[in-house]
N, C-alpha and C. Protein backbone atom coordinates (compact mmCIF):
# COMPACT_ATOMS: atom_id res chain seq x y z
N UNK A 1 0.84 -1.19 0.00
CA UNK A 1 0.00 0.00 0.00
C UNK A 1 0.88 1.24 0.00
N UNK A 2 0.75 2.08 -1.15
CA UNK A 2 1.16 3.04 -1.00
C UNK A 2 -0.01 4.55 -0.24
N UNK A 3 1.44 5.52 0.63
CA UNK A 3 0.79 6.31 1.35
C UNK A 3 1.15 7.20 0.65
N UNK A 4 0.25 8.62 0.65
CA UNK A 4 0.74 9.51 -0.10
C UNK A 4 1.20 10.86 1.19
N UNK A 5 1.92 11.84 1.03
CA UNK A 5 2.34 12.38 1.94
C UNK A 5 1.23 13.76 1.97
N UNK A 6 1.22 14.66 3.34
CA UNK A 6 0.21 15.69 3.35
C UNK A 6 0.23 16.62 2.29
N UNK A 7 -1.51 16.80 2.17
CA UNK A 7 -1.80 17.47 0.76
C UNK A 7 -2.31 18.71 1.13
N UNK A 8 -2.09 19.80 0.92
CA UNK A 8 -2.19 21.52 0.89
C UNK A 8 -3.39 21.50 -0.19
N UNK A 9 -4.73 22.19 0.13
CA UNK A 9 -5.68 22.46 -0.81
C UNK A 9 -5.76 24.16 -0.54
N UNK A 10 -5.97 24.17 -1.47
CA UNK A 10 -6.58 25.82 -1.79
C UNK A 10 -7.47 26.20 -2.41
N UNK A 11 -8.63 27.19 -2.06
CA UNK A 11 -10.12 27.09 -3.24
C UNK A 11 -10.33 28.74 -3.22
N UNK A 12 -11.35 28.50 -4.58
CA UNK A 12 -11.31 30.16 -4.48
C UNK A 12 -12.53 30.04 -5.29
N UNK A 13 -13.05 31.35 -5.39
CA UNK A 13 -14.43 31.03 -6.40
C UNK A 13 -14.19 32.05 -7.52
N UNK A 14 -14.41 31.71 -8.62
CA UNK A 14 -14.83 33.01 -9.56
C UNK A 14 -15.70 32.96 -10.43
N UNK A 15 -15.80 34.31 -11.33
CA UNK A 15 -16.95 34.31 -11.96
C UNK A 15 -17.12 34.69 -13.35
N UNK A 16 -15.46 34.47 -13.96
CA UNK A 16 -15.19 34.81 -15.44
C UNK A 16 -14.73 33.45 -15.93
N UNK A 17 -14.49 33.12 -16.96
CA UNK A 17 -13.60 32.25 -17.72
C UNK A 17 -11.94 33.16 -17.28
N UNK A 18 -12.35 34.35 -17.35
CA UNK A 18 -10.77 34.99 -17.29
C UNK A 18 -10.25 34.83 -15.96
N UNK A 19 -10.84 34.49 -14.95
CA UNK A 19 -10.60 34.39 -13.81
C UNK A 19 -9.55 32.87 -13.43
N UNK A 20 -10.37 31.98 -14.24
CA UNK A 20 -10.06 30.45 -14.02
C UNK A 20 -8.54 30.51 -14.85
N UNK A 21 -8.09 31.13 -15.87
CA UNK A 21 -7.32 31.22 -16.90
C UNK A 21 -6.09 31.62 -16.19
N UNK A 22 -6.28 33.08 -15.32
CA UNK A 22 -5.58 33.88 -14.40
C UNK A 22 -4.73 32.77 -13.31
N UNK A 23 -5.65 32.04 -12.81
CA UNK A 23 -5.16 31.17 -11.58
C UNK A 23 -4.36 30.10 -11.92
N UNK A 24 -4.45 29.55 -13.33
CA UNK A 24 -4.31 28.71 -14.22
C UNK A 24 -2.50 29.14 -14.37
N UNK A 25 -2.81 30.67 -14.87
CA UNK A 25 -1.56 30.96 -15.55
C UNK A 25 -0.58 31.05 -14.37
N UNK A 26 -0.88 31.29 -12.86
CA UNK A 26 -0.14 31.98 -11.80
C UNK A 26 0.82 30.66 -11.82
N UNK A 27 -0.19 29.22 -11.98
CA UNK A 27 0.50 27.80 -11.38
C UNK A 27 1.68 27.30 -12.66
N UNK A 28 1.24 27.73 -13.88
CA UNK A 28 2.08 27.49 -14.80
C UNK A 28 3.28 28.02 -14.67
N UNK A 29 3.36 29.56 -14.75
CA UNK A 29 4.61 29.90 -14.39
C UNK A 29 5.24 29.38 -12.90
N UNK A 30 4.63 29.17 -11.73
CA UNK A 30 5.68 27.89 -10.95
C UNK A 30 5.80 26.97 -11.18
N UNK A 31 5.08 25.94 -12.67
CA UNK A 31 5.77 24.84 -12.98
C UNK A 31 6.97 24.65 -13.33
N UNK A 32 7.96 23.41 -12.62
CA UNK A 32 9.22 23.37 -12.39
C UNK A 32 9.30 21.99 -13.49
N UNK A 33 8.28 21.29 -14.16
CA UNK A 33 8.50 20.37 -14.52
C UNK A 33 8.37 19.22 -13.64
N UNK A 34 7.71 18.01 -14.42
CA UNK A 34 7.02 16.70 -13.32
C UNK A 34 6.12 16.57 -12.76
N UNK A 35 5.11 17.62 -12.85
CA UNK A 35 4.14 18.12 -12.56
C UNK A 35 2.76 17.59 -13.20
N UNK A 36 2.09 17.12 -12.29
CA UNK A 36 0.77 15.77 -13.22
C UNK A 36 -0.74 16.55 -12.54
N UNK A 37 -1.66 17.21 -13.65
CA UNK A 37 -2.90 18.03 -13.05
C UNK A 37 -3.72 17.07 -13.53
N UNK A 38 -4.62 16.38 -12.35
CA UNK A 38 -5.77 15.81 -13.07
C UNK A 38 -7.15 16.51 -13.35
N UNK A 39 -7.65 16.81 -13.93
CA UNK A 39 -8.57 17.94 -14.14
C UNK A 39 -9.56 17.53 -13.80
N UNK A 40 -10.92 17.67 -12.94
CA UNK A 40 -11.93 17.03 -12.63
C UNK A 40 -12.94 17.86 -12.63
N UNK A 41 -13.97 17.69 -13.59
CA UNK A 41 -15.34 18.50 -13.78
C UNK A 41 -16.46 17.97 -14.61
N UNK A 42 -17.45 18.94 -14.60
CA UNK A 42 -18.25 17.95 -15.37
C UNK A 42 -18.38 18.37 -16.98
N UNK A 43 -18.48 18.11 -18.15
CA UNK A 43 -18.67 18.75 -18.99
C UNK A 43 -19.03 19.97 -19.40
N UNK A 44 -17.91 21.12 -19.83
CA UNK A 44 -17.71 22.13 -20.33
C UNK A 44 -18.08 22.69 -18.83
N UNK A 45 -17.36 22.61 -17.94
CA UNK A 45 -17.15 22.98 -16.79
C UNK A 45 -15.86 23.88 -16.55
N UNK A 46 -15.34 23.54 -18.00
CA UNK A 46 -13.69 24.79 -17.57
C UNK A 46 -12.28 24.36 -17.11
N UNK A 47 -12.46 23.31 -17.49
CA UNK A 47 -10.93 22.11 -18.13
C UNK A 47 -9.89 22.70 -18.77
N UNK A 48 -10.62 22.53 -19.98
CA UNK A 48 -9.99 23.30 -21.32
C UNK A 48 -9.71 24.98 -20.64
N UNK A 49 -10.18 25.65 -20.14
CA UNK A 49 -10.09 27.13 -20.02
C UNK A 49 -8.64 27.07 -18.84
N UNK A 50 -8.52 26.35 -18.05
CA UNK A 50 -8.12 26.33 -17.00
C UNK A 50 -6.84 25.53 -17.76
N UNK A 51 -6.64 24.73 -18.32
CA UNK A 51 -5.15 23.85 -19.46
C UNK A 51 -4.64 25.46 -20.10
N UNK A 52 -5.32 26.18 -20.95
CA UNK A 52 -5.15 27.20 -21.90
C UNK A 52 -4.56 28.41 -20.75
N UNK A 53 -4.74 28.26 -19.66
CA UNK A 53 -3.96 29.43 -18.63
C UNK A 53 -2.86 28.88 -17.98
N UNK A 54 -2.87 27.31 -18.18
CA UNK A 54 -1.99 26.67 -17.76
C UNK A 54 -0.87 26.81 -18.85
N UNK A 55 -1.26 26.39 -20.06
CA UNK A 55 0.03 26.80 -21.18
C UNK A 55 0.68 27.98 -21.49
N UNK A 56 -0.58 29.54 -21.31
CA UNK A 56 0.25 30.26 -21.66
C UNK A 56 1.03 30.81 -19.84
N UNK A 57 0.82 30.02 -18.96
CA UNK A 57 1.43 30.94 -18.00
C UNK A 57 3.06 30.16 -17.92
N UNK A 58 2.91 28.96 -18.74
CA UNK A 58 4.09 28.08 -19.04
C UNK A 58 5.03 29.18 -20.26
N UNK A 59 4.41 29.58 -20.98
CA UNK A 59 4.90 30.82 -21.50
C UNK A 59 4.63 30.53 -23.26
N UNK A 60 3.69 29.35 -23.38
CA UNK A 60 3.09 29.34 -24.76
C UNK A 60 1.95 30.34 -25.41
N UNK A 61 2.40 30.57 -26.17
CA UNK A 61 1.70 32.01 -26.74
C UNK A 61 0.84 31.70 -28.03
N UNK A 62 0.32 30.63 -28.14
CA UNK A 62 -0.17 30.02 -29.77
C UNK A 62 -1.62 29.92 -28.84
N UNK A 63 -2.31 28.70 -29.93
CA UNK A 63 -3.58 28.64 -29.96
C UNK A 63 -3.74 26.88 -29.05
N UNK A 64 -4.83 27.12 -27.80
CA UNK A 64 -5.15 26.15 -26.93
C UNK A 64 -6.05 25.88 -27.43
N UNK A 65 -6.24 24.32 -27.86
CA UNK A 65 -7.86 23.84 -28.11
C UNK A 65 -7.98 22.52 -27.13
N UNK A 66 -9.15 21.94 -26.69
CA UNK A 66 -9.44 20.56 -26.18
C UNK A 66 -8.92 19.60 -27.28
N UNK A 67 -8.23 18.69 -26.63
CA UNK A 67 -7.57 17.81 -28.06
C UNK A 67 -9.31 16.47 -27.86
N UNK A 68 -9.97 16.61 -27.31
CA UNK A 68 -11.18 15.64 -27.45
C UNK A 68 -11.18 14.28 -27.97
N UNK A 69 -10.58 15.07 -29.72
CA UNK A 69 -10.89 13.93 -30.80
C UNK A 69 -9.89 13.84 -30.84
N UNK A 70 -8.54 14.08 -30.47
CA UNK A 70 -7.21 13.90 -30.77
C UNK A 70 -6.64 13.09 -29.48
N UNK A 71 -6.95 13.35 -28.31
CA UNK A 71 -6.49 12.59 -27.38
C UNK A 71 -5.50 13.46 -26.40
N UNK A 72 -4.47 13.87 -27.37
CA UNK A 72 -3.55 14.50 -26.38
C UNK A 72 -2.88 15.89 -27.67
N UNK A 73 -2.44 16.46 -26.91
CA UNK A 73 -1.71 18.11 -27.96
C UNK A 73 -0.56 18.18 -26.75
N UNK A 74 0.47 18.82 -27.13
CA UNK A 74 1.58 19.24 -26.73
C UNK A 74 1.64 20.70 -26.81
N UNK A 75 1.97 21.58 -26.36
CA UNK A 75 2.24 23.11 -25.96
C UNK A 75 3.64 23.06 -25.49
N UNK A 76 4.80 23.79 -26.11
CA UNK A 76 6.03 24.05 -25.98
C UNK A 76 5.97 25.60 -25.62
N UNK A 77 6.50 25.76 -24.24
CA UNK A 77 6.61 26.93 -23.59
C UNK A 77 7.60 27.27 -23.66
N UNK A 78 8.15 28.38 -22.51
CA UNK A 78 9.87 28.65 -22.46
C UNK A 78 10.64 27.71 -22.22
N UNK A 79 10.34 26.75 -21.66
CA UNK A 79 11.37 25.69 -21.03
C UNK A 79 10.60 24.57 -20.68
N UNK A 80 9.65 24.47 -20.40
CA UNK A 80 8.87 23.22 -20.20
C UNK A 80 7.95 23.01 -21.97
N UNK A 81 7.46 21.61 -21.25
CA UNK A 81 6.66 21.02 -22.23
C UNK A 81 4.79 20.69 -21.37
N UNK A 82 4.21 21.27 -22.36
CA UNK A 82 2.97 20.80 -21.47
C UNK A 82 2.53 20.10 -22.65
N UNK A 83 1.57 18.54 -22.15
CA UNK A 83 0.57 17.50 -22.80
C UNK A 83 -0.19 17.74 -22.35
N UNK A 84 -1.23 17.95 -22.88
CA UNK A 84 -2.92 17.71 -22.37
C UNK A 84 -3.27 16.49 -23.38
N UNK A 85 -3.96 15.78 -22.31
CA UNK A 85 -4.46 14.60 -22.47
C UNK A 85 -5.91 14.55 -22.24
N UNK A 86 -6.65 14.20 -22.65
CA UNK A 86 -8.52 14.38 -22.62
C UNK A 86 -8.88 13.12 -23.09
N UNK A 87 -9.44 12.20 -22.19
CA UNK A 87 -9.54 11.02 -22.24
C UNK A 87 -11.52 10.62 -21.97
N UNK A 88 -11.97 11.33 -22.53
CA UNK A 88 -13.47 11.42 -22.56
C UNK A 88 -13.98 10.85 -23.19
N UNK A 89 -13.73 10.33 -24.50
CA UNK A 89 -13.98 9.45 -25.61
C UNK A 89 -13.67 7.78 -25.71
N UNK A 90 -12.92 7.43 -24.27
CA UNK A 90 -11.60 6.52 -24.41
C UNK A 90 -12.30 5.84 -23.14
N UNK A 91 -12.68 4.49 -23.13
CA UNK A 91 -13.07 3.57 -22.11
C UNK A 91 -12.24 3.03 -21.48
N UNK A 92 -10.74 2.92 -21.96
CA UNK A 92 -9.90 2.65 -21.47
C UNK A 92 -8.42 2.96 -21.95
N UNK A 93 -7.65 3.28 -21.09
CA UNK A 93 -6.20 4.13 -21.71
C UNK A 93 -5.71 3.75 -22.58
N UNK A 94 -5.70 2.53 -23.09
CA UNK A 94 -4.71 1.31 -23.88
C UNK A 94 -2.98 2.31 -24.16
N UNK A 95 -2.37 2.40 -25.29
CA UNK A 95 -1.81 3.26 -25.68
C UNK A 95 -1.36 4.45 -25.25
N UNK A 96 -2.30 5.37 -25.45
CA UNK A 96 -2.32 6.42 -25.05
C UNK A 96 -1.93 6.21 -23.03
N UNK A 97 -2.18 5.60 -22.70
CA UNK A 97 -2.21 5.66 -21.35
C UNK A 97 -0.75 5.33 -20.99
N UNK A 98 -0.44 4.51 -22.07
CA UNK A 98 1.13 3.88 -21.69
C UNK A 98 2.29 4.85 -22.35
N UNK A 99 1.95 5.83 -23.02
CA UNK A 99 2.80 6.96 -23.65
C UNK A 99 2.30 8.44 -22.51
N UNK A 100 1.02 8.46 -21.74
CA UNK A 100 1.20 8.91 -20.53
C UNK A 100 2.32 8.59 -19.35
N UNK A 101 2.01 7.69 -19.33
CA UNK A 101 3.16 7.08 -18.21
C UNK A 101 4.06 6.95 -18.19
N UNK A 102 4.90 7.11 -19.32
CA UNK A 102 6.25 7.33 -19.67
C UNK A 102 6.43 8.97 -19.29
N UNK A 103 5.60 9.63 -19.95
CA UNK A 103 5.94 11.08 -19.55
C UNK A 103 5.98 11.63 -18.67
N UNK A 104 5.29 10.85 -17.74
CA UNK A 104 5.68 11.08 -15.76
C UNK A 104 6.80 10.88 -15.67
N UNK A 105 7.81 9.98 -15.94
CA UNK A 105 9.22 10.33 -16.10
C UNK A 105 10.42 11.44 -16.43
N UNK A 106 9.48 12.27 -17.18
CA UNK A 106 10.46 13.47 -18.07
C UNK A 106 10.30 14.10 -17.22
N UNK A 107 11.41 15.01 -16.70
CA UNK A 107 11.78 16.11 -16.03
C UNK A 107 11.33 17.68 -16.66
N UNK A 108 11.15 17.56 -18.02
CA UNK A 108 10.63 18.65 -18.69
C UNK A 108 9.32 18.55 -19.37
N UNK A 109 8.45 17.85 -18.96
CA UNK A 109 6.97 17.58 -19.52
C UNK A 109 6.61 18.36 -17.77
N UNK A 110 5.41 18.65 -18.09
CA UNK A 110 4.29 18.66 -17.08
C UNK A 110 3.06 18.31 -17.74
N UNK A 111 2.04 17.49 -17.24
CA UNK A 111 0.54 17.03 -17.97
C UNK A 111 -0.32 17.51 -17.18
N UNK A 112 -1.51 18.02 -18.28
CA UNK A 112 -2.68 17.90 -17.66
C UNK A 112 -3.53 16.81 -18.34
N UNK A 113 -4.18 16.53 -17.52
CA UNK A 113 -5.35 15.42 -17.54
C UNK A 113 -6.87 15.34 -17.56
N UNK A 114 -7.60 15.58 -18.36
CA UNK A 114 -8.82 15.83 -18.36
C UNK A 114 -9.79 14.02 -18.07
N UNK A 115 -10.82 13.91 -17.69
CA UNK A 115 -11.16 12.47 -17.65
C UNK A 115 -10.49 11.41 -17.47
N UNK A 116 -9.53 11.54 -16.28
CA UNK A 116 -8.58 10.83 -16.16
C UNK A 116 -8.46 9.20 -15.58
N UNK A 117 -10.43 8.93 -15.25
CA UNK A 117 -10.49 7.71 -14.50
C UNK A 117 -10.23 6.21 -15.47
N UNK A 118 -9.64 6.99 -16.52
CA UNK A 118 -9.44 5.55 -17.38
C UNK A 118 -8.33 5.15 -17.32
N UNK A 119 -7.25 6.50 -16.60
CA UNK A 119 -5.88 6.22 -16.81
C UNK A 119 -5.60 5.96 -14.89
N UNK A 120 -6.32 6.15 -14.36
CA UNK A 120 -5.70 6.24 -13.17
C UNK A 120 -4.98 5.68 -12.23
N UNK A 121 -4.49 4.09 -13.18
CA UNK A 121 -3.16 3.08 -12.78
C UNK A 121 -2.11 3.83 -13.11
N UNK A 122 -1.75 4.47 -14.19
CA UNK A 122 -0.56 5.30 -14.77
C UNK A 122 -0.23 6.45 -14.20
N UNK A 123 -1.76 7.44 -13.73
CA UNK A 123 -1.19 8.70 -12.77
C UNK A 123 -0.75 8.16 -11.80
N UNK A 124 0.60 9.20 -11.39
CA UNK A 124 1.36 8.88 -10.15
C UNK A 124 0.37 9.31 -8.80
N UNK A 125 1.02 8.69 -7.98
CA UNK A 125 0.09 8.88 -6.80
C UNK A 125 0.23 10.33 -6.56
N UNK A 126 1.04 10.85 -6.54
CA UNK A 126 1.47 12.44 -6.42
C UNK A 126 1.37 13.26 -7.71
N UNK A 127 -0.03 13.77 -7.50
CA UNK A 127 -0.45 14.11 -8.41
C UNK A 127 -1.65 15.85 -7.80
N UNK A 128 -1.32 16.48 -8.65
CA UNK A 128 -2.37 17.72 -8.24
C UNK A 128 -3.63 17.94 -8.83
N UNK A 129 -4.91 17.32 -8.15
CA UNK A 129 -5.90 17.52 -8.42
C UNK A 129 -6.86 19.26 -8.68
N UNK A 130 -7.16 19.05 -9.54
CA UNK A 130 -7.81 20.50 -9.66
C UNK A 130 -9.29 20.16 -10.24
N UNK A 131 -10.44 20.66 -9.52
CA UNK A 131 -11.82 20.32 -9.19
C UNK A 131 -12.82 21.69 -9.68
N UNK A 132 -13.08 21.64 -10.54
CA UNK A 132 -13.98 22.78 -11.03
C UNK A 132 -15.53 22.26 -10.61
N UNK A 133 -15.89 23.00 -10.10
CA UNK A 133 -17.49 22.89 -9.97
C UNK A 133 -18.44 24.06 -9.84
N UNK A 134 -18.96 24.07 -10.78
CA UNK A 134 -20.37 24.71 -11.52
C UNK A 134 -21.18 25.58 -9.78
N UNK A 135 -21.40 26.48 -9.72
CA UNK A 135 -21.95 27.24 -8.81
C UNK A 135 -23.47 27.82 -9.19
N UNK A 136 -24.15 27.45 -8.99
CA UNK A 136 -25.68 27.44 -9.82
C UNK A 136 -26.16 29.32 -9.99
N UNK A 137 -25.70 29.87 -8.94
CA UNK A 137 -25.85 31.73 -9.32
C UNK A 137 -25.27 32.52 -10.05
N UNK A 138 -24.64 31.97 -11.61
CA UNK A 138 -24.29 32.02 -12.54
C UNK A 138 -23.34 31.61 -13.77
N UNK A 139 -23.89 31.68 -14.84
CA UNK A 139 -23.09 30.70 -15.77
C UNK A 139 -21.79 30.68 -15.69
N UNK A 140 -21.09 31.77 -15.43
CA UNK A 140 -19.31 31.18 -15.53
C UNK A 140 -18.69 31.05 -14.13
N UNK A 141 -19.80 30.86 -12.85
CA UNK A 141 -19.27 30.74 -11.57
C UNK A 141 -19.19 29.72 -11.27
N UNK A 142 -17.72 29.46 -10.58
CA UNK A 142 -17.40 28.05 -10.40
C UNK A 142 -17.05 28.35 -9.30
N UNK A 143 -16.50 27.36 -8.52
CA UNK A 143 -15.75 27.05 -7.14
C UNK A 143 -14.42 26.22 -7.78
N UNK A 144 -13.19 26.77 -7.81
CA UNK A 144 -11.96 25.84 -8.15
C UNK A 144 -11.60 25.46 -6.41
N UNK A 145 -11.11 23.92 -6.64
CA UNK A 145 -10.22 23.42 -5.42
C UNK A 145 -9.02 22.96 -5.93
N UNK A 146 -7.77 23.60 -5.34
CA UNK A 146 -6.68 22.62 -5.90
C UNK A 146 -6.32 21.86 -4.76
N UNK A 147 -5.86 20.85 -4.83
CA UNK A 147 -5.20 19.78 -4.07
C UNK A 147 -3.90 19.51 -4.27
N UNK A 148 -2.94 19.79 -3.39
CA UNK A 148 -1.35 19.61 -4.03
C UNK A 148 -0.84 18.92 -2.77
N UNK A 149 -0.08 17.68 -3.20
CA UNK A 149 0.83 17.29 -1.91
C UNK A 149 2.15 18.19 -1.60
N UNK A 150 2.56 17.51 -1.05
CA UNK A 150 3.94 18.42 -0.24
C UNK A 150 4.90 18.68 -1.29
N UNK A 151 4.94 17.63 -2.14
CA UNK A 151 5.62 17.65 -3.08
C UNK A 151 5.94 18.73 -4.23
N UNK A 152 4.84 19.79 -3.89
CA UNK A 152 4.14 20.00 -4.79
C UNK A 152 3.84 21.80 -4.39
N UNK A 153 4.12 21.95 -3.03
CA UNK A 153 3.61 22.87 -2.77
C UNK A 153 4.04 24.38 -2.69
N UNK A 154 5.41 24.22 -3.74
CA UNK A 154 5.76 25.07 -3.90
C UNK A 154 4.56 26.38 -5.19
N UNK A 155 3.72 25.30 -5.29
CA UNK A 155 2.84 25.62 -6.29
C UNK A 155 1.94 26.65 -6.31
N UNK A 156 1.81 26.63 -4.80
CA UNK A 156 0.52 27.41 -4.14
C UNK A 156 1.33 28.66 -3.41
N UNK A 157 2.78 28.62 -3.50
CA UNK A 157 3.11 30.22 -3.17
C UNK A 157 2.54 31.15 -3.79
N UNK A 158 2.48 32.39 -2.86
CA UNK A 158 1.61 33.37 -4.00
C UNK A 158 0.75 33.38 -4.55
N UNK A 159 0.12 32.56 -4.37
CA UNK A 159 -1.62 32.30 -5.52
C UNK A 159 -2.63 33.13 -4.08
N UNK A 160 -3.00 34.46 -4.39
CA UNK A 160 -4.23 34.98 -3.97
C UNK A 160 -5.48 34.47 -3.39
C-alpha cells in the first residue's frame, strides 16, 4: 500500500472564464516540470479554459484547443513542455495511457489530464488535483479546489 504524503488544498471562487485562466496561468509559471494536473469537472465545466492558462502561463503564446478527438496536444513553452491529455472518448487508456506514463518520467513535460479515471493506474500517486465545480448563481461561476501534496507545494506560493 502506498501512502501519499500531506496534501495543501486551496479554493477560491470566480466568476469569469478569465478568472479560471488567471489562476491557471499563476501555477504554470511555478511549474518546475514533473508536474501531473488531473482535471476534474463535469462537462464544459472549464478544463480546457483552465489547461489554456496553464500553457500560456508556461509561456506558450499560440492557440489552446481541447484535443477531445485527438487525445492528447503538446504546448512548448519557455522551457517546459505541457501535454494535455482528454480522455473522454476513451473507455480505457490502452496506448495512449502507456505513452502517458512514460511522460511522468520526463523532467521537462508537465501534464494535464482531463477524464482521467481511465488512466488512473498510470497517474502517479502524487499528483495535483484541480476540481472545477459549476456554482448554480451564474453561468461562468465556479468554485476551483486545488489539491497539491507536499511535493508540490511550492505551487501554491503566491496564488491569492
Amino acid at each position: 500500500m502506498r501512502c501519499m504524503n500531506t496534501v495543501k488544498t486551496w479554493q477560491t471562487a470566480t466568476s469569469r472564464q478569465s478568472d479560471t485562466s488567471r489562476i491557471a496561468g499563476q501555477l504554470g509559471r511555478a511549474c518546475r516540470g514533473g508536474e501531473v494536473f488531473l482535471l476534474v469537472s463535469d462537462l464544459g465545466g472549464g478544463k480546457t479554459t483552465f489547461v489554456k492558462g496553464l500553457a500560456h502561463g508556461m509561456g506558450y503564446d499560440g492557440v489552446v484547443s481541447s484535443p477531445t478527438f485527438m487525445v492528447s496536444r503538446v504546448y512548448k513553452g519557455k522551457k517546459l513542455e505541457l501535454h494535455h491529455f482528454d480522455f473522454y472518448r476513451l473507455d480505457e487508456g490502452g496506448m495512449v495511457g502507456m505513452q502517458l506514463a512514460e511522460l511522468t518520467h520526463e523532467p521537462y513535460v508537465v501534464l494535464a489530464v482531463e477524464w482521467g479515471d481511465v488512466v488512473k493506474n498510470v497517474i502517479p500517486m502524487e499528483h495535483i488535483t484541480v476540481k472545477i465545480d459549476r456554482v448554480p448563481s451564474g453561468e461562468d461561476d465556479r468554485t476551483i479546489t486545488i489539491k497539491v501534496p507536499e511535493k508540490f507545494a511550492y505551487l501554491l506560493e503566491g496564488m491569492a
